[in-house]
N, C-alpha and C. Protein backbone atom coordinates (compact mmCIF):
# COMPACT_ATOMS: atom_id res chain seq x y z
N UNK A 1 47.62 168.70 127.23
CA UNK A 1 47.73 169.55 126.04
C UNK A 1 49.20 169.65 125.63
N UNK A 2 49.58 169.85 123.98
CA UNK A 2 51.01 169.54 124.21
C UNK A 2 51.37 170.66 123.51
N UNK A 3 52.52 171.34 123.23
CA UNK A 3 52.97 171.92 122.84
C UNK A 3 53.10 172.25 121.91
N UNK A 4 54.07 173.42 120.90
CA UNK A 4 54.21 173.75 119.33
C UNK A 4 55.75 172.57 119.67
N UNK A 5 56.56 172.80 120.31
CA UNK A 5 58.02 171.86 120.46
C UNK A 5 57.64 170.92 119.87
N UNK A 6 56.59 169.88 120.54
CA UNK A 6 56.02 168.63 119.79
C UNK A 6 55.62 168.11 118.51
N UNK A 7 55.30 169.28 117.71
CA UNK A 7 54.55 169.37 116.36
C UNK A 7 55.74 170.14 115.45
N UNK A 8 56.85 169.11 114.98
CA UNK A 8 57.94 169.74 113.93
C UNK A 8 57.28 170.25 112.91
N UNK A 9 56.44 169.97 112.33
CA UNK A 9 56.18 170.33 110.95
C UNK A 9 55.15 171.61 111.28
N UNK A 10 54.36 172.08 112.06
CA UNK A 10 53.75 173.09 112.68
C UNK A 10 54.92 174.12 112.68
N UNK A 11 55.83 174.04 113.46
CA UNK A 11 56.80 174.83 113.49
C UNK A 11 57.55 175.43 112.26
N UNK A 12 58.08 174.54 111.28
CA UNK A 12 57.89 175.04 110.35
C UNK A 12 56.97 176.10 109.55
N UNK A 13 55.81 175.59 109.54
CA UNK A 13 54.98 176.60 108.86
C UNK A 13 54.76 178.04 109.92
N UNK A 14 55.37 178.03 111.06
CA UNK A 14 55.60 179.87 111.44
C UNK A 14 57.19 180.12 111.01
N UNK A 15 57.77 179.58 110.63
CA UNK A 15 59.03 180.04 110.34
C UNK A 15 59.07 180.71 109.09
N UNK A 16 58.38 179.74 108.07
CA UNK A 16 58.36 180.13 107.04
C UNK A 16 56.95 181.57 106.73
N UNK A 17 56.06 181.14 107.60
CA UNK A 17 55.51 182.55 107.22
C UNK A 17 55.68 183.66 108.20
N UNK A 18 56.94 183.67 109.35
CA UNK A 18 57.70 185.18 109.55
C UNK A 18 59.08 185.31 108.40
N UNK A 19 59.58 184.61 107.50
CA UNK A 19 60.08 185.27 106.64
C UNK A 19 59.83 185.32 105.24
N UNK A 20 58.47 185.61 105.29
CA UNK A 20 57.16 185.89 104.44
C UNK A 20 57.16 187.47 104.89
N UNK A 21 57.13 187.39 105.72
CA UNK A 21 56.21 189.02 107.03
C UNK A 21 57.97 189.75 106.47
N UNK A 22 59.66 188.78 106.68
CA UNK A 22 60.52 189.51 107.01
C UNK A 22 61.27 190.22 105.63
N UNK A 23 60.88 189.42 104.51
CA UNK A 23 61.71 189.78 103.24
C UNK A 23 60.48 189.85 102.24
N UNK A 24 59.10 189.98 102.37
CA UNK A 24 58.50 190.34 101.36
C UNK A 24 58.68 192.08 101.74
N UNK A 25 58.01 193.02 100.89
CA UNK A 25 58.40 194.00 100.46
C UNK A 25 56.95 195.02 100.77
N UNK A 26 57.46 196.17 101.51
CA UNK A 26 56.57 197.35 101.99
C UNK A 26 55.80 198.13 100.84
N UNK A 27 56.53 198.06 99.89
CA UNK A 27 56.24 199.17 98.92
C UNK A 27 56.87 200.19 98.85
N UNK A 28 57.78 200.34 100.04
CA UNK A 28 57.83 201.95 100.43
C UNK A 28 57.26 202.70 101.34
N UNK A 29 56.51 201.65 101.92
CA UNK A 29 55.31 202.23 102.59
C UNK A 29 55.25 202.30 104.54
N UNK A 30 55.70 203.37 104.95
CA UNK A 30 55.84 203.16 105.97
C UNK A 30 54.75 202.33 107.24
N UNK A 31 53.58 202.55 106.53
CA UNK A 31 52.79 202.04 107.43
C UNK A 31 52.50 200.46 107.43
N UNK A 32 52.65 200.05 105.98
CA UNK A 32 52.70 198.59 106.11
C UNK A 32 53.94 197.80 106.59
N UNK A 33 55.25 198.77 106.49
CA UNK A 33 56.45 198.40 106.60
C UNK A 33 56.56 198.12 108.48
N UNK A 34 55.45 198.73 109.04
CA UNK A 34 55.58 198.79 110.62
C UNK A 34 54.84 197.54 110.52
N UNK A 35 53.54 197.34 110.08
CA UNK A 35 52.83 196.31 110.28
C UNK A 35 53.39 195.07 109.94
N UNK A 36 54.17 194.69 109.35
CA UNK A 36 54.87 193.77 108.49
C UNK A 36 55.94 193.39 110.02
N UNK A 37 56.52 194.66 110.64
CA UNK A 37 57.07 194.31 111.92
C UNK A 37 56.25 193.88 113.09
N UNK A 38 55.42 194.56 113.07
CA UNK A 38 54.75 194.57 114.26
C UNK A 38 54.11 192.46 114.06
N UNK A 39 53.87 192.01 112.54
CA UNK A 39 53.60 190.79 112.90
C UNK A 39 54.67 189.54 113.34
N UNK A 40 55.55 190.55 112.81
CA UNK A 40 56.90 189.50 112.80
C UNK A 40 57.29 189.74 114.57
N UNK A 41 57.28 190.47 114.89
CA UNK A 41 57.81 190.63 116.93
C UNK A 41 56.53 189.83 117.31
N UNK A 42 55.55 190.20 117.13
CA UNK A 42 53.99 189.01 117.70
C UNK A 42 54.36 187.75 117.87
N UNK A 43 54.68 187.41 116.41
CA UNK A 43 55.14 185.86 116.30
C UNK A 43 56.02 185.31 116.83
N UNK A 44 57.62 186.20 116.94
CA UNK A 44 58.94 185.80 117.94
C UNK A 44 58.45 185.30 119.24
N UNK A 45 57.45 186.68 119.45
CA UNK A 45 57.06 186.67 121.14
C UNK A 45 56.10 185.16 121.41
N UNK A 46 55.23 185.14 120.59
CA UNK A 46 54.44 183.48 120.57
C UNK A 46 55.59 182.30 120.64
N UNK A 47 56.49 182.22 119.61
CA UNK A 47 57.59 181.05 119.48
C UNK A 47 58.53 181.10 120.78
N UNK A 48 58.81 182.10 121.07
CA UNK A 48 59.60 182.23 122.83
C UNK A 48 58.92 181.97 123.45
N UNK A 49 57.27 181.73 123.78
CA UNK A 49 57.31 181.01 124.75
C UNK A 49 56.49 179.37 124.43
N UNK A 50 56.92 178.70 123.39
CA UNK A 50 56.39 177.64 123.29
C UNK A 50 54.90 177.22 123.56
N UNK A 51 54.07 177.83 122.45
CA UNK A 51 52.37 177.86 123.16
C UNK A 51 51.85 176.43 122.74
N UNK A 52 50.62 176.40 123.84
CA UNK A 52 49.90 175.31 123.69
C UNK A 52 49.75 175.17 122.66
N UNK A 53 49.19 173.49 121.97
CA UNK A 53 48.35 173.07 120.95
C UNK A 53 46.91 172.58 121.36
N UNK A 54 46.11 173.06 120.77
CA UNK A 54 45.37 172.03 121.19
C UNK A 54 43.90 172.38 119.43
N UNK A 55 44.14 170.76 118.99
CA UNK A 55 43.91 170.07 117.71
C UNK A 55 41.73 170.12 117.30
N UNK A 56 41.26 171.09 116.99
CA UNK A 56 39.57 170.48 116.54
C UNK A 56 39.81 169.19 115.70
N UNK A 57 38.91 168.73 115.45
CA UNK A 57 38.54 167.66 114.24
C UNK A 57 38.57 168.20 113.66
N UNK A 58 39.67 167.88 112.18
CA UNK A 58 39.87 168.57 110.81
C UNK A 58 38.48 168.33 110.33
N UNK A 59 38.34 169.54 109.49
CA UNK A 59 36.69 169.71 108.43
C UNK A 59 37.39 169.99 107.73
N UNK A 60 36.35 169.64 106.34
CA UNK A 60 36.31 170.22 105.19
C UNK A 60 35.20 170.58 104.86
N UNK A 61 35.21 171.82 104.14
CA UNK A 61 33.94 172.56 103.15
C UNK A 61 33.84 172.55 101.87
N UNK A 62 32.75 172.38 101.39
CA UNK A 62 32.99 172.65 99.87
C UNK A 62 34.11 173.32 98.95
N UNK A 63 34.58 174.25 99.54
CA UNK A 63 35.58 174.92 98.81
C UNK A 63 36.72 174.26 98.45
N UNK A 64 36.79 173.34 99.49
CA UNK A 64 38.18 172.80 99.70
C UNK A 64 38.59 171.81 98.69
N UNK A 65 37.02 171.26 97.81
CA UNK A 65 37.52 170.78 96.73
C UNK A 65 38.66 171.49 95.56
N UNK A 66 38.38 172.84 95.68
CA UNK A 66 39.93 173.76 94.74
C UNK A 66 40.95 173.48 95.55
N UNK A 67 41.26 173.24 96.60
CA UNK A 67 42.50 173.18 97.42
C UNK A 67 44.11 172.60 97.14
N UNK A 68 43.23 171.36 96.33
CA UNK A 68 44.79 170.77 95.64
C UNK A 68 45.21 171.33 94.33
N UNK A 69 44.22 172.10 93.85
CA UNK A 69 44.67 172.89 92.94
C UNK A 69 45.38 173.66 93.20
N UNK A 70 45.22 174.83 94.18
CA UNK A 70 45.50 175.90 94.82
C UNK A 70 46.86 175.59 95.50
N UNK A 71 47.20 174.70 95.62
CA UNK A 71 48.65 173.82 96.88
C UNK A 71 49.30 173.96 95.34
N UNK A 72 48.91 173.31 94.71
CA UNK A 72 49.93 172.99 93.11
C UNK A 72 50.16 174.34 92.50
N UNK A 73 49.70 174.66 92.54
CA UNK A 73 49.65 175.98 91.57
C UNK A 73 50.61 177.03 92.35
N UNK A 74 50.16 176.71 93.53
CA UNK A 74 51.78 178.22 94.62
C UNK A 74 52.85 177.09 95.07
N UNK A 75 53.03 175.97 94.64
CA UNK A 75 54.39 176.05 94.29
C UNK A 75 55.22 176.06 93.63
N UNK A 76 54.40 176.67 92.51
CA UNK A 76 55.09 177.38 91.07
C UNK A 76 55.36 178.73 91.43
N UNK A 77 55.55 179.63 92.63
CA UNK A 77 55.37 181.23 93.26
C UNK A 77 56.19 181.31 93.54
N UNK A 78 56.66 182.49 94.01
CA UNK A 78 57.72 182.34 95.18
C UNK A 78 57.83 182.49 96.48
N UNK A 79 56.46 182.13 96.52
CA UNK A 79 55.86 182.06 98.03
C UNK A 79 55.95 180.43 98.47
N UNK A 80 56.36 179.90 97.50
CA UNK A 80 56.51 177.93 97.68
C UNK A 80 56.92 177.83 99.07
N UNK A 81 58.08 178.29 99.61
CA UNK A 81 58.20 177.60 100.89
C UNK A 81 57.09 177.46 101.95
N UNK A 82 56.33 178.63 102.15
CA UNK A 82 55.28 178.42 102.79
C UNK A 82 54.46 177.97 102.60
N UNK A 83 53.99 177.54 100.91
CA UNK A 83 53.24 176.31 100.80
C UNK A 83 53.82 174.98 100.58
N UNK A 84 54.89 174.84 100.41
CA UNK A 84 55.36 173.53 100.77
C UNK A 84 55.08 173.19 102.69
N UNK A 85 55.26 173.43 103.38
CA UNK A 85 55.85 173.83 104.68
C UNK A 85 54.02 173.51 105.01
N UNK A 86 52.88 174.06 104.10
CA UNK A 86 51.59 174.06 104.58
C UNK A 86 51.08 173.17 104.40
N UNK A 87 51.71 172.01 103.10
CA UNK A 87 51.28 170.68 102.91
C UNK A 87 51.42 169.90 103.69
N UNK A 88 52.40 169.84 104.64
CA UNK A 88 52.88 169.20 105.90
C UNK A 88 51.76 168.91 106.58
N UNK A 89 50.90 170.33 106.94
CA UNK A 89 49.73 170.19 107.88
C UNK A 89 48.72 170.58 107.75
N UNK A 90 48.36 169.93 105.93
CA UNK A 90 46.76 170.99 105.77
C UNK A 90 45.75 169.74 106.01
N UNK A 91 46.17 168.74 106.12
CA UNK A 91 45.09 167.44 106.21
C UNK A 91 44.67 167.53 108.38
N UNK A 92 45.17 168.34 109.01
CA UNK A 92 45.06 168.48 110.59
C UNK A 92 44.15 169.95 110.12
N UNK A 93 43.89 170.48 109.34
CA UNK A 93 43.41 172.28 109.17
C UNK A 93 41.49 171.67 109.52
N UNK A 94 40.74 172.74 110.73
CA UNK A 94 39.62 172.97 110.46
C UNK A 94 39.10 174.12 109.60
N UNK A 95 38.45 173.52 108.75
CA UNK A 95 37.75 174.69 107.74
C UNK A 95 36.54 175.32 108.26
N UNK A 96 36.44 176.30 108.13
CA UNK A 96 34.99 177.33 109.06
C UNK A 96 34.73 178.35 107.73
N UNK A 97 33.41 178.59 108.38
CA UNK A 97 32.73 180.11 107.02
C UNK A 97 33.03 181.24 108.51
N UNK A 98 32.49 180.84 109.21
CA UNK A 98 32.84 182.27 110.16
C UNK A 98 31.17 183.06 110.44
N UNK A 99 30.53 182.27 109.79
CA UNK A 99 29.09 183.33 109.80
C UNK A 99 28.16 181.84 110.10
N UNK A 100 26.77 182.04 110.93
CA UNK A 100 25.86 181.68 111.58
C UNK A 100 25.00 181.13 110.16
N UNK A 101 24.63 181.81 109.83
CA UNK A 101 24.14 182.30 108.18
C UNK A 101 24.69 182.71 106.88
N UNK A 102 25.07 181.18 106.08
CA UNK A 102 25.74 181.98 104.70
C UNK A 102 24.92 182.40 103.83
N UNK A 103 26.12 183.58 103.26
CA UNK A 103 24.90 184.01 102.05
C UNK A 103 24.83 183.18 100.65
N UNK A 104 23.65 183.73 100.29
CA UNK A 104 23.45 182.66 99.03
C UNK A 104 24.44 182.57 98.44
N UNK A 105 25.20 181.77 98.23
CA UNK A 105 26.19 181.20 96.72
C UNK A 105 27.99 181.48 97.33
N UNK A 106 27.75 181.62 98.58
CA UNK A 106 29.40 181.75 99.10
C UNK A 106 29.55 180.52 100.08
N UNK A 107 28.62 179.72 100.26
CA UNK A 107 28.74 178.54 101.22
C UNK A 107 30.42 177.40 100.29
N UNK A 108 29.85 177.56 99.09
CA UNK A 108 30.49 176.70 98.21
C UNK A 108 31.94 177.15 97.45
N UNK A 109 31.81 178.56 97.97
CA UNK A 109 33.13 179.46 97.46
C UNK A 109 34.23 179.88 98.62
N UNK A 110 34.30 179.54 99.61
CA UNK A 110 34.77 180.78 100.54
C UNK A 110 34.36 179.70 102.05
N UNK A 111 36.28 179.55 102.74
CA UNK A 111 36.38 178.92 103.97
C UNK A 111 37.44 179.55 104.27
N UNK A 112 37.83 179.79 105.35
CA UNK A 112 38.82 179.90 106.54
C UNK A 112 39.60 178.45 107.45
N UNK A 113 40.88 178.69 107.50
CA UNK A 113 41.54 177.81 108.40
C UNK A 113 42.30 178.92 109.39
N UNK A 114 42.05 178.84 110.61
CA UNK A 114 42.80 179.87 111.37
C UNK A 114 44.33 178.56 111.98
N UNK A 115 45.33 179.56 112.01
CA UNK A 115 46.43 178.46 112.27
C UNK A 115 46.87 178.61 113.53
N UNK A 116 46.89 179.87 114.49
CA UNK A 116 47.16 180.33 115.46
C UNK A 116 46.05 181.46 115.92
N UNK A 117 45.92 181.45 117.29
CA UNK A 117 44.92 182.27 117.49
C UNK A 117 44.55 181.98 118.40
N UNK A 118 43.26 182.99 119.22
CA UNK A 118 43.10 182.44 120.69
C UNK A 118 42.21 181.10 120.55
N UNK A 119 41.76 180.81 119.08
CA UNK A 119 41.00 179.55 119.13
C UNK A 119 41.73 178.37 118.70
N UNK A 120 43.02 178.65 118.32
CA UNK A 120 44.13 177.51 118.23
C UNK A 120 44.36 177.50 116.51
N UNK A 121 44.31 176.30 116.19
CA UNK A 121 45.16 175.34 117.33
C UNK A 121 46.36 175.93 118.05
N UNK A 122 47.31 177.01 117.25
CA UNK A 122 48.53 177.04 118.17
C UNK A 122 47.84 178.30 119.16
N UNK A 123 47.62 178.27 120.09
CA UNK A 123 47.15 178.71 120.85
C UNK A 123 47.85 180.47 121.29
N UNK A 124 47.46 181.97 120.84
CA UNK A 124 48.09 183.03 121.17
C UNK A 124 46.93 184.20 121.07
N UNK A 125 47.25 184.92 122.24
CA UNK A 125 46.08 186.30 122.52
C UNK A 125 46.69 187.64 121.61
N UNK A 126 47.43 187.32 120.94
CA UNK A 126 48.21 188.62 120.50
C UNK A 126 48.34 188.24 118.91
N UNK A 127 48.19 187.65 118.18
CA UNK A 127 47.98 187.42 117.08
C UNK A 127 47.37 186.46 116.23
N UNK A 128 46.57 186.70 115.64
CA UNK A 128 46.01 185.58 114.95
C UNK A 128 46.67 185.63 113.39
N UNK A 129 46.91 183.80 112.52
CA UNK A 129 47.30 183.83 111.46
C UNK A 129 46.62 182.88 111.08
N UNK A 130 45.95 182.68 109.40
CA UNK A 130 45.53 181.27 109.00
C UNK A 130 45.40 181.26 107.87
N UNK A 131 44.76 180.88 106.86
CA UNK A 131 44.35 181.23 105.23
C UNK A 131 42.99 181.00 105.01
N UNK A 132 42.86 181.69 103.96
CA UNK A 132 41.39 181.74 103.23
C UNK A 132 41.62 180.96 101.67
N UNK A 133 40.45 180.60 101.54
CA UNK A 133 40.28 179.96 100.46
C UNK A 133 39.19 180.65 99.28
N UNK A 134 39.33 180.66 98.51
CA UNK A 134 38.26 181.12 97.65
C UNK A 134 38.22 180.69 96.16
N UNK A 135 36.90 180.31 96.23
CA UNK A 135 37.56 179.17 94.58
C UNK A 135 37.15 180.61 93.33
N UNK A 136 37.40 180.07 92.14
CA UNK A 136 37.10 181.04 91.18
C UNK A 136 35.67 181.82 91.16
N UNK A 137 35.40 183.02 90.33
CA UNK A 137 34.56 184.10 90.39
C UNK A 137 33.80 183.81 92.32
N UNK A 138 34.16 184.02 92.61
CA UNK A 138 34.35 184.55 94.38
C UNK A 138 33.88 185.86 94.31
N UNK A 139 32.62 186.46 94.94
CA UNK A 139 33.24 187.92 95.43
C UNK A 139 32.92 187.88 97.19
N UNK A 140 33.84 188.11 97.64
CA UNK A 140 33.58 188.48 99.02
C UNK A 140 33.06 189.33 99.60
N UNK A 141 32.11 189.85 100.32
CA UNK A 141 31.28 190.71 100.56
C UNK A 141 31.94 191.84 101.18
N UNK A 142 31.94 193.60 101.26
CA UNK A 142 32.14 194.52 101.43
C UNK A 142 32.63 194.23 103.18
N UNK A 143 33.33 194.89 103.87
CA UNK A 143 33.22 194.44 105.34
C UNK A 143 34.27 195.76 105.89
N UNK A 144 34.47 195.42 106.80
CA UNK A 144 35.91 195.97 107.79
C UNK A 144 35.82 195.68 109.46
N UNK A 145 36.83 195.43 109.72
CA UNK A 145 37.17 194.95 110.91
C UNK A 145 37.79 196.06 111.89
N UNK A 146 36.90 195.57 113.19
CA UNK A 146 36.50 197.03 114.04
C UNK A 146 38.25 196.79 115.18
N UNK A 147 39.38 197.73 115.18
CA UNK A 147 40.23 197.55 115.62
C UNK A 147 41.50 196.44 115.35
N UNK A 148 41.10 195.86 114.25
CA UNK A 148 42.17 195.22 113.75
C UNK A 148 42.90 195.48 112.74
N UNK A 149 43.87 195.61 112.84
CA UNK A 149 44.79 195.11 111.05
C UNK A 149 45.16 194.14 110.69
N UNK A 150 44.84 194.01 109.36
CA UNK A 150 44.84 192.87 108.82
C UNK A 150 45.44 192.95 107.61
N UNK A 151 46.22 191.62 106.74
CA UNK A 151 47.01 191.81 106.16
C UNK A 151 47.00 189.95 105.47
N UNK A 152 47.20 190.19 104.40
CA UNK A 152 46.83 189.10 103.48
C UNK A 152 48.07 188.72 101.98
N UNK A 153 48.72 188.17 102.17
CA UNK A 153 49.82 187.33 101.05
C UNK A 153 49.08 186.44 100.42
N UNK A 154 49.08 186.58 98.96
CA UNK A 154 48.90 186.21 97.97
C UNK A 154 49.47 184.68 98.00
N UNK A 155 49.16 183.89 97.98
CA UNK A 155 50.13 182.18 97.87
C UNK A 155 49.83 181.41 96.60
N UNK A 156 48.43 181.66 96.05
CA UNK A 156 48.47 181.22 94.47
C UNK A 156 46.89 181.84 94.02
N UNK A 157 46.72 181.65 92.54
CA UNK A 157 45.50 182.61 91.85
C UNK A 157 46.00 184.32 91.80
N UNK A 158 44.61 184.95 91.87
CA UNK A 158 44.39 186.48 91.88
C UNK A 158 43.33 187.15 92.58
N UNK A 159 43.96 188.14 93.34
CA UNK A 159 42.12 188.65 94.25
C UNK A 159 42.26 190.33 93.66
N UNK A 160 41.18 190.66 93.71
CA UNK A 160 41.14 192.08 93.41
C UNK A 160 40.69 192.82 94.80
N UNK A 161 40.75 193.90 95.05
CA UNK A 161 40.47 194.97 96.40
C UNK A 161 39.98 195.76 95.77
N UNK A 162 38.17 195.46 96.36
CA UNK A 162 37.19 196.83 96.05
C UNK A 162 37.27 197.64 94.82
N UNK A 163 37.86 196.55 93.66
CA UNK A 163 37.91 197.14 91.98
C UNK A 163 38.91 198.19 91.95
N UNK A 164 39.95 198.20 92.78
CA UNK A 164 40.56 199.16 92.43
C UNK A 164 42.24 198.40 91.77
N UNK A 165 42.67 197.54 93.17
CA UNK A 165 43.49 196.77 92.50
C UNK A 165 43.60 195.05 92.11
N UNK A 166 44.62 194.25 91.54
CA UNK A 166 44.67 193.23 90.99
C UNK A 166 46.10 192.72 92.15
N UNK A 167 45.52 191.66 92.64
CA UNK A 167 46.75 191.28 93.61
C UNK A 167 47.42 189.74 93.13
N UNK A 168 48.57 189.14 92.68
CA UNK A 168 48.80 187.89 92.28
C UNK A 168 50.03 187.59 93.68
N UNK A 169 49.91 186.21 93.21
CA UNK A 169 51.10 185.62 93.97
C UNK A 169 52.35 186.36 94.38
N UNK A 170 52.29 186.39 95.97
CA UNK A 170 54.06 186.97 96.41
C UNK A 170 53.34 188.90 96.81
N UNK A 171 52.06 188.74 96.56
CA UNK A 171 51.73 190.13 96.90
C UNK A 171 51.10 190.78 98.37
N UNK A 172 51.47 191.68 98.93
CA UNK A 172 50.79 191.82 99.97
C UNK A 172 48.92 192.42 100.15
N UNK A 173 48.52 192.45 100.99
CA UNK A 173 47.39 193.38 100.60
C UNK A 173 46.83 193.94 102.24
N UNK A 174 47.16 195.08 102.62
CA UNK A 174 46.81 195.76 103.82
C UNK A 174 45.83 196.61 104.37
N UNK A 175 44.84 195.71 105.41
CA UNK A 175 43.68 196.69 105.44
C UNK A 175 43.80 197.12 107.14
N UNK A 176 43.74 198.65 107.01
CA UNK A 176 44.19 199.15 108.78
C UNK A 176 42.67 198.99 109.34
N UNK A 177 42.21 199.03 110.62
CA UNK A 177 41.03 199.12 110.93
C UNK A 177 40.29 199.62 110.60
N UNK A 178 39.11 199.43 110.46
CA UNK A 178 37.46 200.16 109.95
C UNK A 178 38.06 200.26 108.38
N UNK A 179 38.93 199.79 107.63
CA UNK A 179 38.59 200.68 106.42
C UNK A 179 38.00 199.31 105.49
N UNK A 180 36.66 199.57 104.65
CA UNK A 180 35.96 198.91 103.96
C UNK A 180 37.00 198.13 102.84
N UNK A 181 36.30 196.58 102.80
CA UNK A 181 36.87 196.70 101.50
C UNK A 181 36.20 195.20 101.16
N UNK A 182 36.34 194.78 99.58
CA UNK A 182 35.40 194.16 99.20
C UNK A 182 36.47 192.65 98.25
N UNK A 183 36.55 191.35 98.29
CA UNK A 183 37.18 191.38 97.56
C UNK A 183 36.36 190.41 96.43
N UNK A 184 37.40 190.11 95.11
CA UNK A 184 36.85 189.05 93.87
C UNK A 184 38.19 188.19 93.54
N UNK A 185 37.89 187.26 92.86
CA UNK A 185 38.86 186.15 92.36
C UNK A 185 38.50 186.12 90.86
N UNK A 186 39.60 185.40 90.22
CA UNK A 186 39.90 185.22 88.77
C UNK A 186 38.21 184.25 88.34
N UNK A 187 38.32 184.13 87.40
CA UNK A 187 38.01 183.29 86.73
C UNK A 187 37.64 182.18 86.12
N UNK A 188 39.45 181.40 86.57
CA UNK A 188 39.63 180.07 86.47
C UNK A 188 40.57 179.42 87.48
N UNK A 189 41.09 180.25 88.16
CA UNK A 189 41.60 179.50 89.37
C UNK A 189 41.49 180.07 90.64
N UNK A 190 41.08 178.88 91.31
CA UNK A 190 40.93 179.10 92.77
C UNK A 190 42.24 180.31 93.22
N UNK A 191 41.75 180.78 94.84
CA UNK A 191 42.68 182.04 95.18
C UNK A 191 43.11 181.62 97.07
N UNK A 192 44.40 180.86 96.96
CA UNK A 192 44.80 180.61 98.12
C UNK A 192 45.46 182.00 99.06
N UNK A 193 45.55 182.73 100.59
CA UNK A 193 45.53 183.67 100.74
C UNK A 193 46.37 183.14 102.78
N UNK A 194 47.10 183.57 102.47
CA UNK A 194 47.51 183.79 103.90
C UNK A 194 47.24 184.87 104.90
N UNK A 195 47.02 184.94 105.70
CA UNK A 195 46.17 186.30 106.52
C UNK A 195 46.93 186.01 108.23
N UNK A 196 47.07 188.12 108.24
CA UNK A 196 47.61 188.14 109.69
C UNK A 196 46.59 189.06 110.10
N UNK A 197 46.22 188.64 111.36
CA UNK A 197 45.49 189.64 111.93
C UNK A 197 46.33 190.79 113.65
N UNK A 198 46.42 191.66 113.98
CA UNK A 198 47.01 192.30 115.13
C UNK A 198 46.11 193.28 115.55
N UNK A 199 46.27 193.33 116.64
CA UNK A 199 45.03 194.14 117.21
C UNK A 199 45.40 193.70 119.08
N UNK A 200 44.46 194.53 119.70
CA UNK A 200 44.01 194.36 120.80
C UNK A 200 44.10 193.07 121.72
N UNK A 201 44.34 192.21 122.75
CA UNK A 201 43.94 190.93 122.61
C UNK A 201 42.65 190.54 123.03
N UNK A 202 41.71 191.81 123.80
CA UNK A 202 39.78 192.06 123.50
C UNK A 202 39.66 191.89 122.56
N UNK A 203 40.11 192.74 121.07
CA UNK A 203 39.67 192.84 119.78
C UNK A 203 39.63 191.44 118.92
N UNK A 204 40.78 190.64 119.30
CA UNK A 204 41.45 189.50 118.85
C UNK A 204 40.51 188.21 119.39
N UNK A 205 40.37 188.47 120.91
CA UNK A 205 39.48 187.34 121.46
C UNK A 205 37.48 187.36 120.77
N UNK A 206 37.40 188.39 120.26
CA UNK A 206 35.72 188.14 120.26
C UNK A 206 35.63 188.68 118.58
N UNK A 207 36.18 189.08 118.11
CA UNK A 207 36.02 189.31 116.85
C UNK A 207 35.90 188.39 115.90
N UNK A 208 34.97 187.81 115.10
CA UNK A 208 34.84 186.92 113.68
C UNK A 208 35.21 187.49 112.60
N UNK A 209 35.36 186.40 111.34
CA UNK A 209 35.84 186.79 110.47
C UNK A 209 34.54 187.74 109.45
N UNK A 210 33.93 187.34 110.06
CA UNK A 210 32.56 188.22 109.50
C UNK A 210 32.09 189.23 110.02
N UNK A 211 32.47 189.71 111.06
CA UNK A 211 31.98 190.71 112.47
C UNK A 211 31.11 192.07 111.87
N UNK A 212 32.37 192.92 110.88
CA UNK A 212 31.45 193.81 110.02
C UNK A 212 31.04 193.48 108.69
N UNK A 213 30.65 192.76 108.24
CA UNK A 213 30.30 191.96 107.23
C UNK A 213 28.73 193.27 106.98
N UNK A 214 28.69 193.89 105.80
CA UNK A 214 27.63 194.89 105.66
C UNK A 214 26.42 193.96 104.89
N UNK A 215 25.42 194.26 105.12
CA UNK A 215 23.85 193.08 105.32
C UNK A 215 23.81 193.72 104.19
């Protein structure tokens, strides 16, 4: 099994998304302003000690046909470095739905690439990071995640949160544990999404991206 040392262009893409986590912006907000730390020390602590790799067979899902849209379009953002940095290694990315059973009409809208995590590839019990995909009129189903926080950068398109707000490129979006939330996409362009998850490393090891997913 070989290392992150081995994989230059891997490395890159955590550099560039801890100073994503280090100079995007709290709001003001003390509680995201901790979380925003708390992912950035996770990640130091993963890169100090050089974690395993170890590679699935890249998939693709339907969705992934928006993908080169979605790559083109955020590096018009100012989130580009981290999608430049992601082109490096999105042709090695496995795509997953996360659920046993999709629901009608999201098989073709809506995939996951996890990038680190206890299921890899870069291999860590203390944080998981990866992106979501979601092509246009998307709605993601109502959910919340039991002991995690989670936290999501905007990289290109628009998602909305549970109709209340409108999130674009370079934006954060923070959900603390158990709290519900639902999301939607534009229109006409796909909605590329970077995601940190922190929590527990129980919570971290058995939890899906669907876990509270409401029936």
């Amino acid at each position: 099994m070989s290392r992150l040392s081995d994989h230059v262009d891997w490395q890159y893409v955590f550099r560039e998304y801890w100073n994503v986590y280090r100079f995007g912006s709290a709001g003001g907000n003390s509680v995201i302003r901790s979380h925003l730390k708390d992912v950035r020390n996770r990640l130091n602590a993963e890169l100090e000690i050089n974690p395993e790799v170890a590679f699935d067979q890249p998939n693709s899902l339907p969705v992934c046909a928006w993908l080169g849209r979605a790559m083109d379009q955020g590096l018009n953002e100012r989130t580009a470095p981290l999608v430049r940095s992601l082109a490096r290694v999105i042709d090695q990315l496995t795509w997953r739905y996360g659920y046993e059973r999709m629901r009608k009409g999201l098989a073709r809208k809506y995939a996951y690439a996890e990038l680190m995590g206890p299921n890899g590839p870069v291999i860590s019990k203390k944080l998981i990071l990866g992106l979501v995909l979601f092509a246009p009129r998307c709605t993601y189903p109502e959910h919340s995640h039991d002991g995690i926080s989670e936290s999501y950068i905007c990289l290109s398109g628009s998602v909305s949160d549970s109709n209340y707000s409108v999130f674009t490129p370079g934006s954060l979006l923070f959900n603390p544990p158990k709290r519900a939330h639902r999301m939607t996409t534009g229109d006409f362009e796909p909605t590329l999404l970077a995601y940190a998850w922190t929590g527990d490393e129980d919570k971290l090891a058995h939890q899906k991206m669907d876990f509270s997913i409401r029936k």
